[in-house]
N, C-alpha and C. Protein backbone atom coordinates (compact mmCIF):
# COMPACT_ATOMS: atom_id res chain seq x y z
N UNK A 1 69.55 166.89 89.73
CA UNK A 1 69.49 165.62 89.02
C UNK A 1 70.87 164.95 88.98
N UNK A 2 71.53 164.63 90.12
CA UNK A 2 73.12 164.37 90.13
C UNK A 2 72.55 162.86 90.69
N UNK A 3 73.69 162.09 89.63
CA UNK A 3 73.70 160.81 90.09
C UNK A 3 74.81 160.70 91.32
N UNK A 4 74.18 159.38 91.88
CA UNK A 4 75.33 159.37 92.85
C UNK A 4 75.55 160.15 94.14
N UNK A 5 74.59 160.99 94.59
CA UNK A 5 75.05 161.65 95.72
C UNK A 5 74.28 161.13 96.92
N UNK A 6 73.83 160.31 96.57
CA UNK A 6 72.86 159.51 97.75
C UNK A 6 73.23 158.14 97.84
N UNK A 7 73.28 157.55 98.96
CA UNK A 7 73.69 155.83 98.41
C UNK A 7 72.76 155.36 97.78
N UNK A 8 73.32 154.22 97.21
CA UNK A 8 72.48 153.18 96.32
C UNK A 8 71.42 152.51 96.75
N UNK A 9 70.79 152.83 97.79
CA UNK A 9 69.57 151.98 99.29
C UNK A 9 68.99 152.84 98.81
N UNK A 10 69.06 154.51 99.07
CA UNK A 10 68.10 155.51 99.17
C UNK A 10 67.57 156.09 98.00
N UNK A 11 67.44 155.52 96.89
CA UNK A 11 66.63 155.24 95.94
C UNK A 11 65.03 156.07 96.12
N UNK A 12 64.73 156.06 97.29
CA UNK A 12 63.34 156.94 97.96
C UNK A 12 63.19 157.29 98.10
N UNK A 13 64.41 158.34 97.87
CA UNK A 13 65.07 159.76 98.37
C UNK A 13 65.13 160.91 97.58
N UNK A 14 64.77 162.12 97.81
CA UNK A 14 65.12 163.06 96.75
C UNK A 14 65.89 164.58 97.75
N UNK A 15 66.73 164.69 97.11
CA UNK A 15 67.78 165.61 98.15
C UNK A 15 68.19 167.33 97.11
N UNK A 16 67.68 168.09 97.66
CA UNK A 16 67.73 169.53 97.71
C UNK A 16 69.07 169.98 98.82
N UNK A 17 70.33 169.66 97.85
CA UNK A 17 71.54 170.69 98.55
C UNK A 17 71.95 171.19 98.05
N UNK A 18 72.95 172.09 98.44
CA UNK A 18 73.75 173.32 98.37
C UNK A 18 74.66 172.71 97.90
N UNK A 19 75.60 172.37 96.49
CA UNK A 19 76.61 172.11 95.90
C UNK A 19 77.34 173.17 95.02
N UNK A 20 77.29 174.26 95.49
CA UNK A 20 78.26 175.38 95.04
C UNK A 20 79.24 175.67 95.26
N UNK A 21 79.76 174.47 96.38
CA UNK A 21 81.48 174.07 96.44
C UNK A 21 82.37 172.78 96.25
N UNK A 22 80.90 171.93 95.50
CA UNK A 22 81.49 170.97 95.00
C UNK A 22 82.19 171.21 93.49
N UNK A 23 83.42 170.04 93.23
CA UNK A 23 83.80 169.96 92.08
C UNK A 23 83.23 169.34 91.22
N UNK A 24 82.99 170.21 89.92
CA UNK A 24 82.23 169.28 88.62
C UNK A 24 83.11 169.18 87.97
N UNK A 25 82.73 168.19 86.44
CA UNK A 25 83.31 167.65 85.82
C UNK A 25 83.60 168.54 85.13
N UNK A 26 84.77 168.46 83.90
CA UNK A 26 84.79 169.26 82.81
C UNK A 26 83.46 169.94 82.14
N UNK A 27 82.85 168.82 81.54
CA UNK A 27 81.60 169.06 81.08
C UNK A 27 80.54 170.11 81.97
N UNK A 28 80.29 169.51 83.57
CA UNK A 28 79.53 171.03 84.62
C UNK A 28 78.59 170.38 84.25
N UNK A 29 78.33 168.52 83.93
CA UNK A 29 76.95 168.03 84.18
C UNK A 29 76.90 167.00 85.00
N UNK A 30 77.87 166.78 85.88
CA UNK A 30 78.20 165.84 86.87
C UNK A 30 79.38 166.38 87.95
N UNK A 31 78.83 165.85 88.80
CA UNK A 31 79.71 166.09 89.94
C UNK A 31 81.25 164.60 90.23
N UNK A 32 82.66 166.12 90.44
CA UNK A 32 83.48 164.45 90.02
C UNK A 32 83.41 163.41 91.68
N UNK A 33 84.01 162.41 91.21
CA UNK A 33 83.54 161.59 91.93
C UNK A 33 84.74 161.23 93.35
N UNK A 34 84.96 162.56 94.08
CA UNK A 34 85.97 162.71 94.81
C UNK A 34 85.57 162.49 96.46
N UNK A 35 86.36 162.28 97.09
CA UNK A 35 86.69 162.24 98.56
C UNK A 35 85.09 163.20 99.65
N UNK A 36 84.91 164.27 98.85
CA UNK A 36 83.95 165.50 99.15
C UNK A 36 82.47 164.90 98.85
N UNK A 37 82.52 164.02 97.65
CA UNK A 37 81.10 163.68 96.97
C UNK A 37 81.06 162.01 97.65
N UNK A 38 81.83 161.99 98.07
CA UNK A 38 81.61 160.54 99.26
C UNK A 38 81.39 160.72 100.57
N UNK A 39 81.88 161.82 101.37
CA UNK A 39 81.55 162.61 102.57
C UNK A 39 80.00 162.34 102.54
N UNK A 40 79.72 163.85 101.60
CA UNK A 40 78.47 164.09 101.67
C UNK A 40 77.43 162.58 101.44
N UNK A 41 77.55 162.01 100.41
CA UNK A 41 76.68 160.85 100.73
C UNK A 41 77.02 159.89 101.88
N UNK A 42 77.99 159.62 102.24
CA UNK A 42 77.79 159.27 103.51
C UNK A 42 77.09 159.80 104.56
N UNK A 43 77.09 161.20 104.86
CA UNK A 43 76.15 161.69 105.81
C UNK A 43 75.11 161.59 105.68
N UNK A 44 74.76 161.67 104.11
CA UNK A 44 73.34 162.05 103.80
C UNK A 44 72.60 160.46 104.10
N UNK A 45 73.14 159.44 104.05
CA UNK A 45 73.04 157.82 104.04
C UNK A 45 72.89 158.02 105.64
N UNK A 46 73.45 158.50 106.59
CA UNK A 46 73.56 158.09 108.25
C UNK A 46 72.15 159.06 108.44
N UNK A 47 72.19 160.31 107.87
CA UNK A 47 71.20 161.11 108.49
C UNK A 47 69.61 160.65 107.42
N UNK A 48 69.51 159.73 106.57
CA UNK A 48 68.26 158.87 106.48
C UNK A 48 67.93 157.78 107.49
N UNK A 49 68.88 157.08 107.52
CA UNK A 49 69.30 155.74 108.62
C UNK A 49 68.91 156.39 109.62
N UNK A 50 69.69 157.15 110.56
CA UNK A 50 68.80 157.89 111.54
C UNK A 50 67.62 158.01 111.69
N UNK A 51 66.63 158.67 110.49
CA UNK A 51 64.81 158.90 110.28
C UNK A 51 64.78 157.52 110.61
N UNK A 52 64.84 157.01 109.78
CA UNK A 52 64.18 155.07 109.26
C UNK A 52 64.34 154.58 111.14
N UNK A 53 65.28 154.50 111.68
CA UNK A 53 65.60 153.79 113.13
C UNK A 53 64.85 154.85 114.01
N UNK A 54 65.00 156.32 113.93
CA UNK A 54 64.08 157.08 115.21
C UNK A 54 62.69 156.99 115.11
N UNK A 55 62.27 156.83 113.21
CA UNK A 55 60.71 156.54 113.13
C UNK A 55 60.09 155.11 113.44
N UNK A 56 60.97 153.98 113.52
CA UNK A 56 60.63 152.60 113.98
C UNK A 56 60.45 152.81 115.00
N UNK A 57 61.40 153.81 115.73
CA UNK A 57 61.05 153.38 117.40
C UNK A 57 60.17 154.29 118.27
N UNK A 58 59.86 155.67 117.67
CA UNK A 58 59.13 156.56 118.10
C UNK A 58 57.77 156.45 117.67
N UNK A 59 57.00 156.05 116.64
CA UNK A 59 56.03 155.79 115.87
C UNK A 59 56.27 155.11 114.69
N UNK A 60 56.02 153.51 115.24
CA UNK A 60 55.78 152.40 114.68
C UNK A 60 54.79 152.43 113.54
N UNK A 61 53.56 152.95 113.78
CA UNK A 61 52.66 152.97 112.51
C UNK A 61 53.00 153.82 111.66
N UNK A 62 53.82 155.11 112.25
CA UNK A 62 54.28 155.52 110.14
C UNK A 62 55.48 154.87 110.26
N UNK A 63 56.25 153.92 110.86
CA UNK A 63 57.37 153.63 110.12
C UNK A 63 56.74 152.33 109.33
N UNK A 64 55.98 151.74 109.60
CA UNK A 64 55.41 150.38 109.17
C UNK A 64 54.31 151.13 107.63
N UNK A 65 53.54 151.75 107.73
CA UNK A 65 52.81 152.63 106.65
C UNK A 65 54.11 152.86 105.33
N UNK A 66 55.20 153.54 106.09
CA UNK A 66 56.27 154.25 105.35
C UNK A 66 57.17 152.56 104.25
N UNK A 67 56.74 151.32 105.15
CA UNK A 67 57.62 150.55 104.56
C UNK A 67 56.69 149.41 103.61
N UNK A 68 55.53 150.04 103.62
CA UNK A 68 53.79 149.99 102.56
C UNK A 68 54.92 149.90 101.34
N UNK A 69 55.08 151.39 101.33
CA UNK A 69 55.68 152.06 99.92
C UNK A 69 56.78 151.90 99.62
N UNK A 70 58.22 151.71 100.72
CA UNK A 70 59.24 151.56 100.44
C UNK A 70 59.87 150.41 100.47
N UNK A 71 59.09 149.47 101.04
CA UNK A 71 59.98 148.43 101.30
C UNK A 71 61.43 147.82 101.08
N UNK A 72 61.52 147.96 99.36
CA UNK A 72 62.90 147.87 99.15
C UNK A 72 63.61 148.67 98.87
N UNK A 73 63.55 149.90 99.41
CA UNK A 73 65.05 150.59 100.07
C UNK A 73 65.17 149.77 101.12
N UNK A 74 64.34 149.90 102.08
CA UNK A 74 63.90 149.76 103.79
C UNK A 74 65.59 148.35 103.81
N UNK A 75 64.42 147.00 102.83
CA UNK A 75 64.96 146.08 102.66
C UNK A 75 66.89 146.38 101.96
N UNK A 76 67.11 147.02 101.25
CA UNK A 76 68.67 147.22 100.37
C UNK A 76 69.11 147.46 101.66
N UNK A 77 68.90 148.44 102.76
CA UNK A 77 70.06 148.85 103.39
C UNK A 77 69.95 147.92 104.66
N UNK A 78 68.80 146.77 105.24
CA UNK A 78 68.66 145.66 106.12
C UNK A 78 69.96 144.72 105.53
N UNK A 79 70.11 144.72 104.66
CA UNK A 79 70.74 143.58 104.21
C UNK A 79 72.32 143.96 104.73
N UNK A 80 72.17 145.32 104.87
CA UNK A 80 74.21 145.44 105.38
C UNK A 80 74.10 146.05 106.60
N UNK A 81 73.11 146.52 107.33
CA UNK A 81 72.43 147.19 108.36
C UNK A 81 71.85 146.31 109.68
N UNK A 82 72.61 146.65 110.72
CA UNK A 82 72.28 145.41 112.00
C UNK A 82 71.18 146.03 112.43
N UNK A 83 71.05 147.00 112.45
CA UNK A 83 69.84 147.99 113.36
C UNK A 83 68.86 147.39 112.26
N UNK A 84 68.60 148.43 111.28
CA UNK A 84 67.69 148.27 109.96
C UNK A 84 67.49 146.88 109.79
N UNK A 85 67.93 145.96 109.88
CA UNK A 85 67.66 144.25 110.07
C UNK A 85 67.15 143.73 110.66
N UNK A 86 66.84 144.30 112.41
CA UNK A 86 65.93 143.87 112.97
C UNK A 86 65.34 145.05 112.50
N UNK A 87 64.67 145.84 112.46
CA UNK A 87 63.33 146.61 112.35
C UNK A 87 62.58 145.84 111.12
N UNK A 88 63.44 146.03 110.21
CA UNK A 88 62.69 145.02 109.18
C UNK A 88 62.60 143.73 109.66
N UNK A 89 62.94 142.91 109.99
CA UNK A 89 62.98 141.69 110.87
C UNK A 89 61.42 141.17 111.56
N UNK A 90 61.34 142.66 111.95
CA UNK A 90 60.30 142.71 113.19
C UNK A 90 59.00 143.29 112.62
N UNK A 91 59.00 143.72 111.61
CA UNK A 91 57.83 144.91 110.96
C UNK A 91 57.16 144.25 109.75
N UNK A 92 58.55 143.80 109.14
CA UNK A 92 57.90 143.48 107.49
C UNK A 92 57.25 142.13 107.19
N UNK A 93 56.05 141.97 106.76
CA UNK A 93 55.37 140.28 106.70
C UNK A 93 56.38 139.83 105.74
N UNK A 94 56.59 138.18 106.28
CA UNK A 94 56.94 137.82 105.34
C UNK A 94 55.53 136.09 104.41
N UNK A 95 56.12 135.68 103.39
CA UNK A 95 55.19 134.79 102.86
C UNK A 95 55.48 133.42 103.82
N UNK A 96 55.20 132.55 104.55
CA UNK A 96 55.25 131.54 104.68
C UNK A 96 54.46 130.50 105.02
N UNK A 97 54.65 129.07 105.23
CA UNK A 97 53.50 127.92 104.67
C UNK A 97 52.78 128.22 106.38
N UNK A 98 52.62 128.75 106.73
CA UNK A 98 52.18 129.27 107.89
C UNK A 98 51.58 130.61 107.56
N UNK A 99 51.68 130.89 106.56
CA UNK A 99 50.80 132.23 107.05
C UNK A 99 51.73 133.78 106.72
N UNK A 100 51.18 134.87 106.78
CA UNK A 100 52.37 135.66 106.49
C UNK A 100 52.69 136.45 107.73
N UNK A 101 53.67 136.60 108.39
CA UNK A 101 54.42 136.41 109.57
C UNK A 101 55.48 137.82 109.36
N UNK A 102 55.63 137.98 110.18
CA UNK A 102 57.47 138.28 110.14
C UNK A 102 58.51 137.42 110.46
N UNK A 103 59.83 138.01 110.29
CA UNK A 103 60.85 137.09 109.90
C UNK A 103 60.79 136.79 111.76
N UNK A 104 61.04 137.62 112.87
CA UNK A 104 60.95 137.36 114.12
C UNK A 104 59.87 136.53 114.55
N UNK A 105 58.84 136.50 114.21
CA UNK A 105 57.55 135.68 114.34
C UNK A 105 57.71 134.19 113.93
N UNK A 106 58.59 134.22 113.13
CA UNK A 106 58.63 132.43 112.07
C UNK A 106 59.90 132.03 113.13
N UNK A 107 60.66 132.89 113.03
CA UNK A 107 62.26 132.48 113.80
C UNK A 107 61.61 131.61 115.18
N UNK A 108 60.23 132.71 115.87
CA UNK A 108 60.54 132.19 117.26
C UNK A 108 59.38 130.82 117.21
N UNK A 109 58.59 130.67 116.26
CA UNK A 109 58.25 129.25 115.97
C UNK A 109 58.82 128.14 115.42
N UNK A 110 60.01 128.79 114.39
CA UNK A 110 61.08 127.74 114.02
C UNK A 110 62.38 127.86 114.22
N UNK A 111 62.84 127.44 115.40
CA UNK A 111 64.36 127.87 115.56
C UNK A 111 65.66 127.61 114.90
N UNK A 112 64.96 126.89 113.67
CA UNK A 112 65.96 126.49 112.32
C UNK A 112 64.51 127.72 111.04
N UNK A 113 65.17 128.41 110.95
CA UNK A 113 64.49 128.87 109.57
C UNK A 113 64.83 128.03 108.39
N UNK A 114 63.93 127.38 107.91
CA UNK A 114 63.88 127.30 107.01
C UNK A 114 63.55 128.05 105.73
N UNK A 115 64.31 128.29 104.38
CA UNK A 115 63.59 128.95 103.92
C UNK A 115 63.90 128.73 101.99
N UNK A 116 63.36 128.96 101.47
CA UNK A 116 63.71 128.95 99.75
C UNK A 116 63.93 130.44 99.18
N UNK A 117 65.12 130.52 97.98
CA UNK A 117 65.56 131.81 97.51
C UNK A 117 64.84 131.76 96.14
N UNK A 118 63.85 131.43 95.85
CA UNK A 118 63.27 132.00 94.72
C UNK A 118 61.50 131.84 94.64
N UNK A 119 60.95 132.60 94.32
CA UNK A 119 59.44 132.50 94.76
C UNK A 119 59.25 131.22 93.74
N UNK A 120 59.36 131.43 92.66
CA UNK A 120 58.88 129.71 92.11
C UNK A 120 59.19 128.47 92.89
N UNK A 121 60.60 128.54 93.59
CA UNK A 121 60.43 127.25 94.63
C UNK A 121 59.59 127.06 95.90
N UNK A 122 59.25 128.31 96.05
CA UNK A 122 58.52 128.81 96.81
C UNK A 122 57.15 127.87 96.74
N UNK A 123 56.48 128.60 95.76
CA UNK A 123 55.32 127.79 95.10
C UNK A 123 55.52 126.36 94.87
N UNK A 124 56.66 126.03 94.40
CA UNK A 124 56.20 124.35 94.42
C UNK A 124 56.42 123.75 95.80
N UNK A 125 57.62 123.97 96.22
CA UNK A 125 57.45 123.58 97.94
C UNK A 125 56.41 124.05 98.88
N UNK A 126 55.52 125.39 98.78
CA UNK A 126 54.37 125.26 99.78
C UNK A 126 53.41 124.36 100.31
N UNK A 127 53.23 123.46 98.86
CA UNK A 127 52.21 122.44 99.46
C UNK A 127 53.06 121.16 99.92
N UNK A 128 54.41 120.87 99.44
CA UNK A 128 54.34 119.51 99.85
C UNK A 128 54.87 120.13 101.56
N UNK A 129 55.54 121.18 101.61
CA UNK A 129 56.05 121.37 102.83
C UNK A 129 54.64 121.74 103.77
N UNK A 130 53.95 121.94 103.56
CA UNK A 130 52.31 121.93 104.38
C UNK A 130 52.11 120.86 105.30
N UNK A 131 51.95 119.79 103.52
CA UNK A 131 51.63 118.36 104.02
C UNK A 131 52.67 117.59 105.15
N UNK A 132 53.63 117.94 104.90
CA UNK A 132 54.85 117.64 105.89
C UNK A 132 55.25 118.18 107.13
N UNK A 133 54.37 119.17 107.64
CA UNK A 133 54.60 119.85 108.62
C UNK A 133 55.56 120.68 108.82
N UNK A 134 56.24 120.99 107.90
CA UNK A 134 57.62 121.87 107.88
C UNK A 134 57.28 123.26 107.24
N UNK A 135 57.51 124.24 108.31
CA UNK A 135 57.49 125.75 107.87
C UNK A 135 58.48 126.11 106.87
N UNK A 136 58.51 126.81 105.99
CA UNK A 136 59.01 127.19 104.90
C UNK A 136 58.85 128.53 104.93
N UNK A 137 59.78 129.17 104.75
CA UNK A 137 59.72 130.94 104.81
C UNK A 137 60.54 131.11 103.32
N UNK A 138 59.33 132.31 102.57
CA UNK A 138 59.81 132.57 100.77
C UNK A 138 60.62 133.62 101.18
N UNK A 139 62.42 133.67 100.82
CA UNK A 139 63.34 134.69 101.28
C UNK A 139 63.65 134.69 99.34
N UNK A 140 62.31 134.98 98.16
CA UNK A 140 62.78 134.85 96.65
C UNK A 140 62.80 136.17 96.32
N UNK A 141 62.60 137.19 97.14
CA UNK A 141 62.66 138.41 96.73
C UNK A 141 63.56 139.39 96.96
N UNK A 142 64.01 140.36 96.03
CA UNK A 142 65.21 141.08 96.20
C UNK A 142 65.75 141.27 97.69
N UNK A 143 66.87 141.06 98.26
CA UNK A 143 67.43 141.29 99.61
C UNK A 143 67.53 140.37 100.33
N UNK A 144 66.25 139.39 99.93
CA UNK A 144 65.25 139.07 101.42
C UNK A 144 66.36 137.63 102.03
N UNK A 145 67.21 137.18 101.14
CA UNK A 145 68.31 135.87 101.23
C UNK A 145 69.21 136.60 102.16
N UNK A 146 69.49 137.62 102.23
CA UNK A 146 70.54 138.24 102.69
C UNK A 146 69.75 138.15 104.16
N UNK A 147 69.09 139.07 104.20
CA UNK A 147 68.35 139.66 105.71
C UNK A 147 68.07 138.64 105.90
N UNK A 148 67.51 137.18 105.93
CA UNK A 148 67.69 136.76 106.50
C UNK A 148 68.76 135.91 107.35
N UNK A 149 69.27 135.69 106.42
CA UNK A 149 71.35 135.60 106.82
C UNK A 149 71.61 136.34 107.62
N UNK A 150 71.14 137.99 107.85
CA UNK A 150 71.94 138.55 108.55
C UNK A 150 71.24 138.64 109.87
N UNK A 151 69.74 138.19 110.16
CA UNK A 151 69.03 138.07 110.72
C UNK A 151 69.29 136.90 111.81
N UNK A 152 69.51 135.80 111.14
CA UNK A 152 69.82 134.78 111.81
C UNK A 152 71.32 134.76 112.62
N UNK A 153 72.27 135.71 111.95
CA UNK A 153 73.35 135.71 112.74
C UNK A 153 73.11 136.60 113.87
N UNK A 154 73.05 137.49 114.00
CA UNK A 154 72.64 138.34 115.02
C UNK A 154 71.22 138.11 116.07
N UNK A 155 70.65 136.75 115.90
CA UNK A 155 69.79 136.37 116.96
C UNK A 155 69.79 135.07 117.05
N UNK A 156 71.58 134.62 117.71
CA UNK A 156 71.49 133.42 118.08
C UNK A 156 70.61 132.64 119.35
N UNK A 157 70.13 131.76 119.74
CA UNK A 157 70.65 130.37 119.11
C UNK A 157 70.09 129.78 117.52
N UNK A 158 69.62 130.83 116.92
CA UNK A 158 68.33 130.84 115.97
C UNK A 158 69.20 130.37 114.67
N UNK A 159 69.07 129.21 113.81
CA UNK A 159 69.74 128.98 112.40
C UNK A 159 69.10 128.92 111.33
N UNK A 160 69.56 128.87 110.33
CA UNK A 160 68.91 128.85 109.29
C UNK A 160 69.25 128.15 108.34
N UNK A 161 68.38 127.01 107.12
CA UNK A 161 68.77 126.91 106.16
C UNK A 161 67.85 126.67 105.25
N UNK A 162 68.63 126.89 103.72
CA UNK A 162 68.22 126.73 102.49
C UNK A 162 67.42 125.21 102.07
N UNK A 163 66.56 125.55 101.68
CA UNK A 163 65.51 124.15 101.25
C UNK A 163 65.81 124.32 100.01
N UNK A 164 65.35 122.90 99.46
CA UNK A 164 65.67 122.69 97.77
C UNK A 164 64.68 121.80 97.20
N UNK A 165 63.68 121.95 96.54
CA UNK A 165 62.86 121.01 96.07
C UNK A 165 63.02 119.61 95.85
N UNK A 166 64.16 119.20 95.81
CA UNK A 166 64.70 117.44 95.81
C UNK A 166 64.80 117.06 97.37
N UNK A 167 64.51 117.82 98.42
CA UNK A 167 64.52 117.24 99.31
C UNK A 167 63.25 116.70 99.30
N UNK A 168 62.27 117.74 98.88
CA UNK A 168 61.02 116.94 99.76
C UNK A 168 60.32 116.13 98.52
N UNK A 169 60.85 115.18 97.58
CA UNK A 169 60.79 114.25 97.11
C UNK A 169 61.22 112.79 97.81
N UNK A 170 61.71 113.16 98.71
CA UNK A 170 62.34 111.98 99.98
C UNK A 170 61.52 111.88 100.56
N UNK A 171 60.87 112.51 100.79
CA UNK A 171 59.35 112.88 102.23
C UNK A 171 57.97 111.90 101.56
N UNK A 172 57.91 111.36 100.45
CA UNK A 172 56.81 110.61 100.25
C UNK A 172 57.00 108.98 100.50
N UNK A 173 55.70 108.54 100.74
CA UNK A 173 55.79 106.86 101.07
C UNK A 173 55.27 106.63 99.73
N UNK A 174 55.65 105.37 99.94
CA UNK A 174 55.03 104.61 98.62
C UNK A 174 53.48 104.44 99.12
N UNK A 175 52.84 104.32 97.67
CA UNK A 175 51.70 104.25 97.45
C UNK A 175 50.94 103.03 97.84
């Protein structure tokens, strides 16, 4: 029950090791927070990353099943993760006025992503952006602003930007 020995992504994780040469605290109810207890979670962080990228690419249906349940780890470590960015990229639906898609699926129909960072704008822009013909992709959920940021940089010529509900108050004719 040691905090901290896993990164902050792997939240999904439960880890059975051998710490009988790590240093504890005075107390002997925490492990201190040294050079040794950053090692190890670093490895332990590359050798999950590893599963997550060999199970995307070796068997797609449990890595896609696996991201049913996990999504946001999957999603925490896409967001700083070039590999893990496209897999999620490519795997995970996302909400948009089109339909629910992946982020690669919307990109290669809209080569400007558009998209809104909070699901309530979400909801009020779906319909007028419908009526307007403009795809709208909901990036209102934990991570999802990021990955796509990091998404769009790493598959140029592809851009992206932020919608704002006062735009598409411009988009109506008079009555």
């Amino acid at each position: 029950a040691v905090e901290g020995i896993l990164p902050d992504w792997a939240f999904f994780v439960r880890a059975v090791i051998d710490g009988e040469r790590l240093p504890l605290m005075a107390s002997r109810e925490a492990l201190q927070d040294d050079e040794h207890v950053h090692e190890i979670q670093a490895r332990l962080g590359a050798t999950i990353r590893r599963w997550l990228v060999r199970t995307a690419t070796s068997d797609p249906g449990r890595m896609l099943r696996f991201l049913h349940v996990h999504s946001l780890g999957a999603k925490a470590l896409a967001a700083d993760d070039d590999e893990m960015n496209d897999i999620v990229g490519g795997i995970i639906d996302w909400e948009t006025t089109l339909g629910t898609m992946t982020l690669a699926e919307f990109a290669a129909i809209s080569p400007v992503v558009t998209y809104v960072s909070s699901v309530e704008e979400f909801r009020q822009i779906a319909p007028l952006a419908t009526a307007a013909d403009m795809p709208v992709l909901n990036a209102g959920y934990a991570y999802d602003e990021a990955i796509v940021r990091r998404w769009i940089t790493n598959h140029p010529p592809a851009d992206c930007r932020l919608a704002r509900p006062s735009e598409f108050a411009m988009t109506f004719e008079d009555v």
